[in-house]
Protein backbone atom coordinates (compact mmCIF):
# COMPACT_ATOMS: atom_id res chain seq x y z
CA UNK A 1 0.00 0.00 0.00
CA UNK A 2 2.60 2.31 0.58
CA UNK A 3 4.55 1.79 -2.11
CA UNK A 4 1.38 2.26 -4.96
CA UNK A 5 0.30 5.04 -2.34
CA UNK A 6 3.87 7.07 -2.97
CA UNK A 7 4.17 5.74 -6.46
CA UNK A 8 0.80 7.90 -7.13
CA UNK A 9 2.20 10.85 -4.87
CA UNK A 10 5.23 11.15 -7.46
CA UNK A 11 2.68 10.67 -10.44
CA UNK A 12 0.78 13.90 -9.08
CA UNK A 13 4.03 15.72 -8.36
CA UNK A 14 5.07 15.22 -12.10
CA UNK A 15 1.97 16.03 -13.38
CA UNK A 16 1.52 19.08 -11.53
CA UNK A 17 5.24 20.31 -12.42
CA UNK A 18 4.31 19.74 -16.18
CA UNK A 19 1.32 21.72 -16.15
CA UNK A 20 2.95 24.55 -14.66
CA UNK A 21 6.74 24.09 -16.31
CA UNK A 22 8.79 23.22 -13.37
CA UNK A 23 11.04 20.97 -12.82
CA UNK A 24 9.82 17.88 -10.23
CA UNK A 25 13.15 17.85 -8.67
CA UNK A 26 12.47 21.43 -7.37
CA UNK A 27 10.12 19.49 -4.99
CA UNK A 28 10.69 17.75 -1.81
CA UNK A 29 8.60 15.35 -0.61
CA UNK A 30 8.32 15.39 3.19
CA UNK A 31 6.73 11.89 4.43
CA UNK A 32 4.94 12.75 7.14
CA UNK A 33 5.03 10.07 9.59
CA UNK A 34 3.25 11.00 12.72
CA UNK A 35 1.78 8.32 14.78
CA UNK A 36 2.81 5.73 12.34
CA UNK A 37 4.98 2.48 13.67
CA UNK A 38 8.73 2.71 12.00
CA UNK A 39 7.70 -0.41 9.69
CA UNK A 40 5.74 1.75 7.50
CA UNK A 41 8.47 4.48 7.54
CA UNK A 42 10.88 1.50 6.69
CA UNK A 43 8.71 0.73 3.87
CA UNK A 44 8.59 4.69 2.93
CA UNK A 45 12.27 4.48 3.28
CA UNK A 46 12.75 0.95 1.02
CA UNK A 47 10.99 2.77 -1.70
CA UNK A 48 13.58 5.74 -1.76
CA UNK A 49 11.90 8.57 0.85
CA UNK A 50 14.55 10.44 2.66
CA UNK A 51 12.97 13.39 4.26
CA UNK A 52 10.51 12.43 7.06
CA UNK A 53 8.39 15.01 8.98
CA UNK A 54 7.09 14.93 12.59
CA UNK A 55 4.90 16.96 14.65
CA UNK A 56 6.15 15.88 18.23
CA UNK A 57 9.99 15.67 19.58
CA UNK A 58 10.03 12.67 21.26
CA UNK A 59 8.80 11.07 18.45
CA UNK A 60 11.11 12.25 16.23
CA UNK A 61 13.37 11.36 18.84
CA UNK A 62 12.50 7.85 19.73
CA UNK A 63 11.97 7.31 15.69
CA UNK A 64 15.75 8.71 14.92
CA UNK A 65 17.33 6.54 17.65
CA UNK A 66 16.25 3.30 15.18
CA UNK A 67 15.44 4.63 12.12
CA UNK A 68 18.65 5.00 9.30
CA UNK A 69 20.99 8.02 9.77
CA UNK A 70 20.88 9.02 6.24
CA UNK A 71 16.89 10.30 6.95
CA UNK A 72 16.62 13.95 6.81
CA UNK A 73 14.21 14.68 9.60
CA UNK A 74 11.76 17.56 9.48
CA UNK A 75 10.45 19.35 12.64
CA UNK A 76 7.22 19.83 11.19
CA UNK A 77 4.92 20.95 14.40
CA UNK A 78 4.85 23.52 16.98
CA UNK A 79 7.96 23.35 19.09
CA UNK A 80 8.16 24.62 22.71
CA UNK A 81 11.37 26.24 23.49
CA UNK A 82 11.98 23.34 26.31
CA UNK A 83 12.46 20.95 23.60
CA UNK A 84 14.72 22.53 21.14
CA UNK A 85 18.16 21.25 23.01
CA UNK A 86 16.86 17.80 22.04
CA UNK A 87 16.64 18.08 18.27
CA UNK A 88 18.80 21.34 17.04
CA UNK A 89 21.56 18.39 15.88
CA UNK A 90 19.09 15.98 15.10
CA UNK A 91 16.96 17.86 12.32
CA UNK A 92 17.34 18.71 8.72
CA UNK A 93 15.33 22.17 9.43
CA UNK A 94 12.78 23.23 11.59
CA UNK A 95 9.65 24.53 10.34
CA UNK A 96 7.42 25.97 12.75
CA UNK A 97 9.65 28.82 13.85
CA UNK A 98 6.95 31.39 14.99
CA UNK A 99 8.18 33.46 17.34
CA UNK A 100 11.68 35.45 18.29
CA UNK A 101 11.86 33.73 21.33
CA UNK A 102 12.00 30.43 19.91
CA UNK A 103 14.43 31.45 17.13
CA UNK A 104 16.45 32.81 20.22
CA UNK A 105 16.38 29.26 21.69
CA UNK A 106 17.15 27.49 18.85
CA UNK A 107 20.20 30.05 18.39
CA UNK A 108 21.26 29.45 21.85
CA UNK A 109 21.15 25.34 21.31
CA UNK A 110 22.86 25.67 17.73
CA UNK A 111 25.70 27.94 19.49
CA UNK A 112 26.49 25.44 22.27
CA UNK A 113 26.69 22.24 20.06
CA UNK A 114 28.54 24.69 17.07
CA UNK A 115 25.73 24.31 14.88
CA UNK A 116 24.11 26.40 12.21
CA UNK A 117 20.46 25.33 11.97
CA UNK A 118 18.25 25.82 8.88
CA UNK A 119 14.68 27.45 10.15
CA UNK A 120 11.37 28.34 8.33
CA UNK A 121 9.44 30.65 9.42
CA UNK A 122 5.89 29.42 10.20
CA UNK A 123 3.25 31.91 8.74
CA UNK A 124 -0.78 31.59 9.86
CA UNK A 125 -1.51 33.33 5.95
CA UNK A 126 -5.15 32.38 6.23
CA UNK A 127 -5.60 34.27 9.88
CA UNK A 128 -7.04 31.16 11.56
CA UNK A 129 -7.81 31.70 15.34
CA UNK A 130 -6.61 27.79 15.61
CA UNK A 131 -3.46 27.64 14.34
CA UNK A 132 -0.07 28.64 14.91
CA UNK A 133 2.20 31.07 12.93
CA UNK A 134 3.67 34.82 12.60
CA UNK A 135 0.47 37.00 10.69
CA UNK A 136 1.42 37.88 7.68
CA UNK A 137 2.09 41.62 7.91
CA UNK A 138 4.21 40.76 10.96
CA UNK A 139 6.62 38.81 9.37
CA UNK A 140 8.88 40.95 7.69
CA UNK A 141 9.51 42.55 11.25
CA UNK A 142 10.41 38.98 12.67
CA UNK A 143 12.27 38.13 9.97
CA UNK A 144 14.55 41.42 10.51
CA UNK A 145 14.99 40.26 14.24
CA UNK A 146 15.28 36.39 13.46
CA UNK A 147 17.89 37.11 10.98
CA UNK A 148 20.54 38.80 13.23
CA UNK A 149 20.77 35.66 15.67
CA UNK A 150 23.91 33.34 15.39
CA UNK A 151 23.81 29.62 14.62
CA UNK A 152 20.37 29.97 12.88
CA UNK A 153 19.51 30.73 8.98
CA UNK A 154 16.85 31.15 7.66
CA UNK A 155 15.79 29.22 4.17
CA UNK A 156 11.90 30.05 3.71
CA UNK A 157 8.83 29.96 4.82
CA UNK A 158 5.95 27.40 5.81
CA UNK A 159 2.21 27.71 6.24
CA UNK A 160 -0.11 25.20 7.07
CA UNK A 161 -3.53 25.86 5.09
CA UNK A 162 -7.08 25.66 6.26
CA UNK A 163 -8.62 22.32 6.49
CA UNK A 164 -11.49 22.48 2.91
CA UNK A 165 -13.22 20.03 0.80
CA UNK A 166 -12.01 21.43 -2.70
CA UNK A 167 -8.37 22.13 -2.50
CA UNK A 168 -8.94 25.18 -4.82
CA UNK A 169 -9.87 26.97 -2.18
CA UNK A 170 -6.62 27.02 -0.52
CA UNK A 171 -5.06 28.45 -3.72
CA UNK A 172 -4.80 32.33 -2.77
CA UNK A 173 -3.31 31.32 0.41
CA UNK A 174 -0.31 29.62 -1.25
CA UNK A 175 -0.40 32.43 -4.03
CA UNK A 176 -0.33 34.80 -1.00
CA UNK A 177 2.71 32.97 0.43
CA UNK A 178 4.75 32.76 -2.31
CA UNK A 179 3.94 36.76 -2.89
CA UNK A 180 5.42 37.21 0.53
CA UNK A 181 8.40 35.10 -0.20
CA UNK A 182 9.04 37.25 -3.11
CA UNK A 183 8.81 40.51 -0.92
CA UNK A 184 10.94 39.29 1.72
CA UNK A 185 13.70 38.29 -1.33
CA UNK A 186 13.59 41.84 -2.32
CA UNK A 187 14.50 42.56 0.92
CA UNK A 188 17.97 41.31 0.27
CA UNK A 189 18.56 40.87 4.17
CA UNK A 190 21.74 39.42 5.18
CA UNK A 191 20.95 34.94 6.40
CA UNK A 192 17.62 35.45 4.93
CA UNK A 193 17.49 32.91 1.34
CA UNK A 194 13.26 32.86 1.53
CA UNK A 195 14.14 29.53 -1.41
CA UNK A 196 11.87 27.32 0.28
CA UNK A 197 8.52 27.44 0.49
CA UNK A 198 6.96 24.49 2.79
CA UNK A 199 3.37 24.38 1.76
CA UNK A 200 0.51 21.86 0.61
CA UNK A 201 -0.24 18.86 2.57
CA UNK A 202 -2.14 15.67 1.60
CA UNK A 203 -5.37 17.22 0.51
CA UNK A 204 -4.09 20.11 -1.24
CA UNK A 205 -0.26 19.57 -2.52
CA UNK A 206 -0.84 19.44 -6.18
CA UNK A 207 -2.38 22.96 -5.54
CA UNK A 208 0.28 23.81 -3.42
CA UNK A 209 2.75 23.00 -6.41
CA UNK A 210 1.27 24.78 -8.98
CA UNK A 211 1.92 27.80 -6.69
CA UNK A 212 5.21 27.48 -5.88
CA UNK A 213 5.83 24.60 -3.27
CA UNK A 214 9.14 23.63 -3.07
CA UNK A 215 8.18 21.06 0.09
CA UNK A 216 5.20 19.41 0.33
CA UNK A 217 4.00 17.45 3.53
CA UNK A 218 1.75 14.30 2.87
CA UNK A 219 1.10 12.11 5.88
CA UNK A 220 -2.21 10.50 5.05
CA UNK A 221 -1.61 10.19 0.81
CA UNK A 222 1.34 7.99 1.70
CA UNK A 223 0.56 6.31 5.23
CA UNK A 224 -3.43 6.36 5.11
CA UNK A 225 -5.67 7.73 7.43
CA UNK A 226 -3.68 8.75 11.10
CA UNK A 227 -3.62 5.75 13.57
CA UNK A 228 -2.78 6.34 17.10
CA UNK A 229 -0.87 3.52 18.61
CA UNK A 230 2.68 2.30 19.54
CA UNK A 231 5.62 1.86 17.75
C-alpha cells in the first residue's frame, strides 16, 4: 500500500510540475510520519523517501534513535522552546519557527553544540484563530529580528492551510505565500534565502505546487488515514 500510495504521490508531483513548467526535482517530498509504527516508515524508506516530517519531539526522537541516519528529519509541528536542546543536531530544518523567542532558543542550542540550523518561518496566511504562525504583515519585522541571531539561517517559509473540501480553495493562500516570499527576497537581508517554500499537505499539494511549493508534507496520501498507537 505504501509503495502504490507514494508511487501515485510522485505521479501527481510530475503532473503538476508539467502543467505549470517546473522541474519535479524542485520538490521535496516530506513523508509525514506521525503516529505511524517505524515499519511503515521503513517501507517509505525501502521505496527511496529520505525526508521524514514529525509533529512531536520525542517522536522524532524515539523514531531517529532506530530509524537510518541518512533520513533527513523535518520538525514539522509547533515546538516549545523546552524541547529545542533535544533536536537542534538531530533535524534537517525546523519549520514551525513562529516566534523570536523560539528562534532565540534554537540560536542558543545551535551555538552550544557549534551548529548552524536551517529554520522556516511558520506563517498563519489564512488568519485562523486555531493555528499557529507569525500574521502575515508581521513577518517581515520577525524576519529582521530572526535574521541577526547566530547559529540559525533562515531558508523560507511554511504555512499550514485551512482544512477544505475542494483544495482550490486554498489556492490564494499559497499564491499569498509565495507573494510574501518574493517581498521578503527583495529585501535582500543578510541569512535570509526565503528559497523554500513548505506548503501543501495531503489534501491540497498538487495545488500547493502549482503555486510554488518547493516542500510538500503528505502524511495521510502515503501512510493512510492517522492511527494512534505504539511503535
Amino acid at each position: 500500500m505504501i509503495t502504490d500510495n507514494l508511487k501515485q504521490v510522485e505521479t501527481n508531483i510530475i503532473e503538476s510540475c508539467k502543467n505549470t513548467g517546473r522541474d519535479p526535482k524542485e520538490i521535496t517530498l516530506i513523508a509525514v510520519s506521525k503516529t505511524k509504527p517505524v515499519s511503515l516508515l521503513m517501507e517509505a524508506y525501502n521505496y527511496g523517501c529520505r525526508h521524514f516530517g514529525e509533529n512531536k519531539v520525542q517522536e522524532l526522537l524515539d523514531k531517529y534513535d532506530i530509524m537510518p541516519k541518512d533520513i533527513k528529519w523535518h520538525m514539522i509541528g509547533h515546538l516549545q522552546r523546552n524541547k529545542v536542546k533535544y533536536i537542534v543536531d538531530k533535524v534537517a530544518l525546523i519549520h514551525s519557527v513562529d516566534s523570536y523567542r523560539l528562534a532565540e532558543e534554537i540560536s542558543k542550542e545551535a551555538i552550544k553544540k557549534k551548529l548552524v540550523v536551517p529554520i522556516l518561518i511558520e506563517v498563519n496566511i489564512a488568519n485562523e484563530d486555531s493555528k499557529f504562525g507569525v500574521k502575515k504583515e508581521e513577518t517581515l519585522s520577525l524576519i529582521r529580528q530572526v535574521a541577526k541571531l547566530s547559529g540559525i539561517v533562515i531558508n523560507g517559509l511554511m504555512t499550514i492551510a485551512p482544512y477544505v473540501e475542494n483544495p482550490e480553495e486554498n489556492k490564494q493562500h499559497f499564491v499569498n505565500l509565495r507573494q510574501l516570499s518574493v517581498d521578503i527576497r527583495e529585501e535582500n537581508i543578510d541569512n535570509v534565502s526565503v528559497d523554500v517554500l513548505s506548503m501543501g499537505m495531503s489534501g491540497d499539494y498538487i495545488v500547493a505546487i502549482e503555486e510554488g511549493a518547493t516542500m510538500v508534507r503528505v502524511g495521510t496520501g502515503i501512510f493512510g488515514e492517522r492511527e494512534y498507537h505504539a511503535m
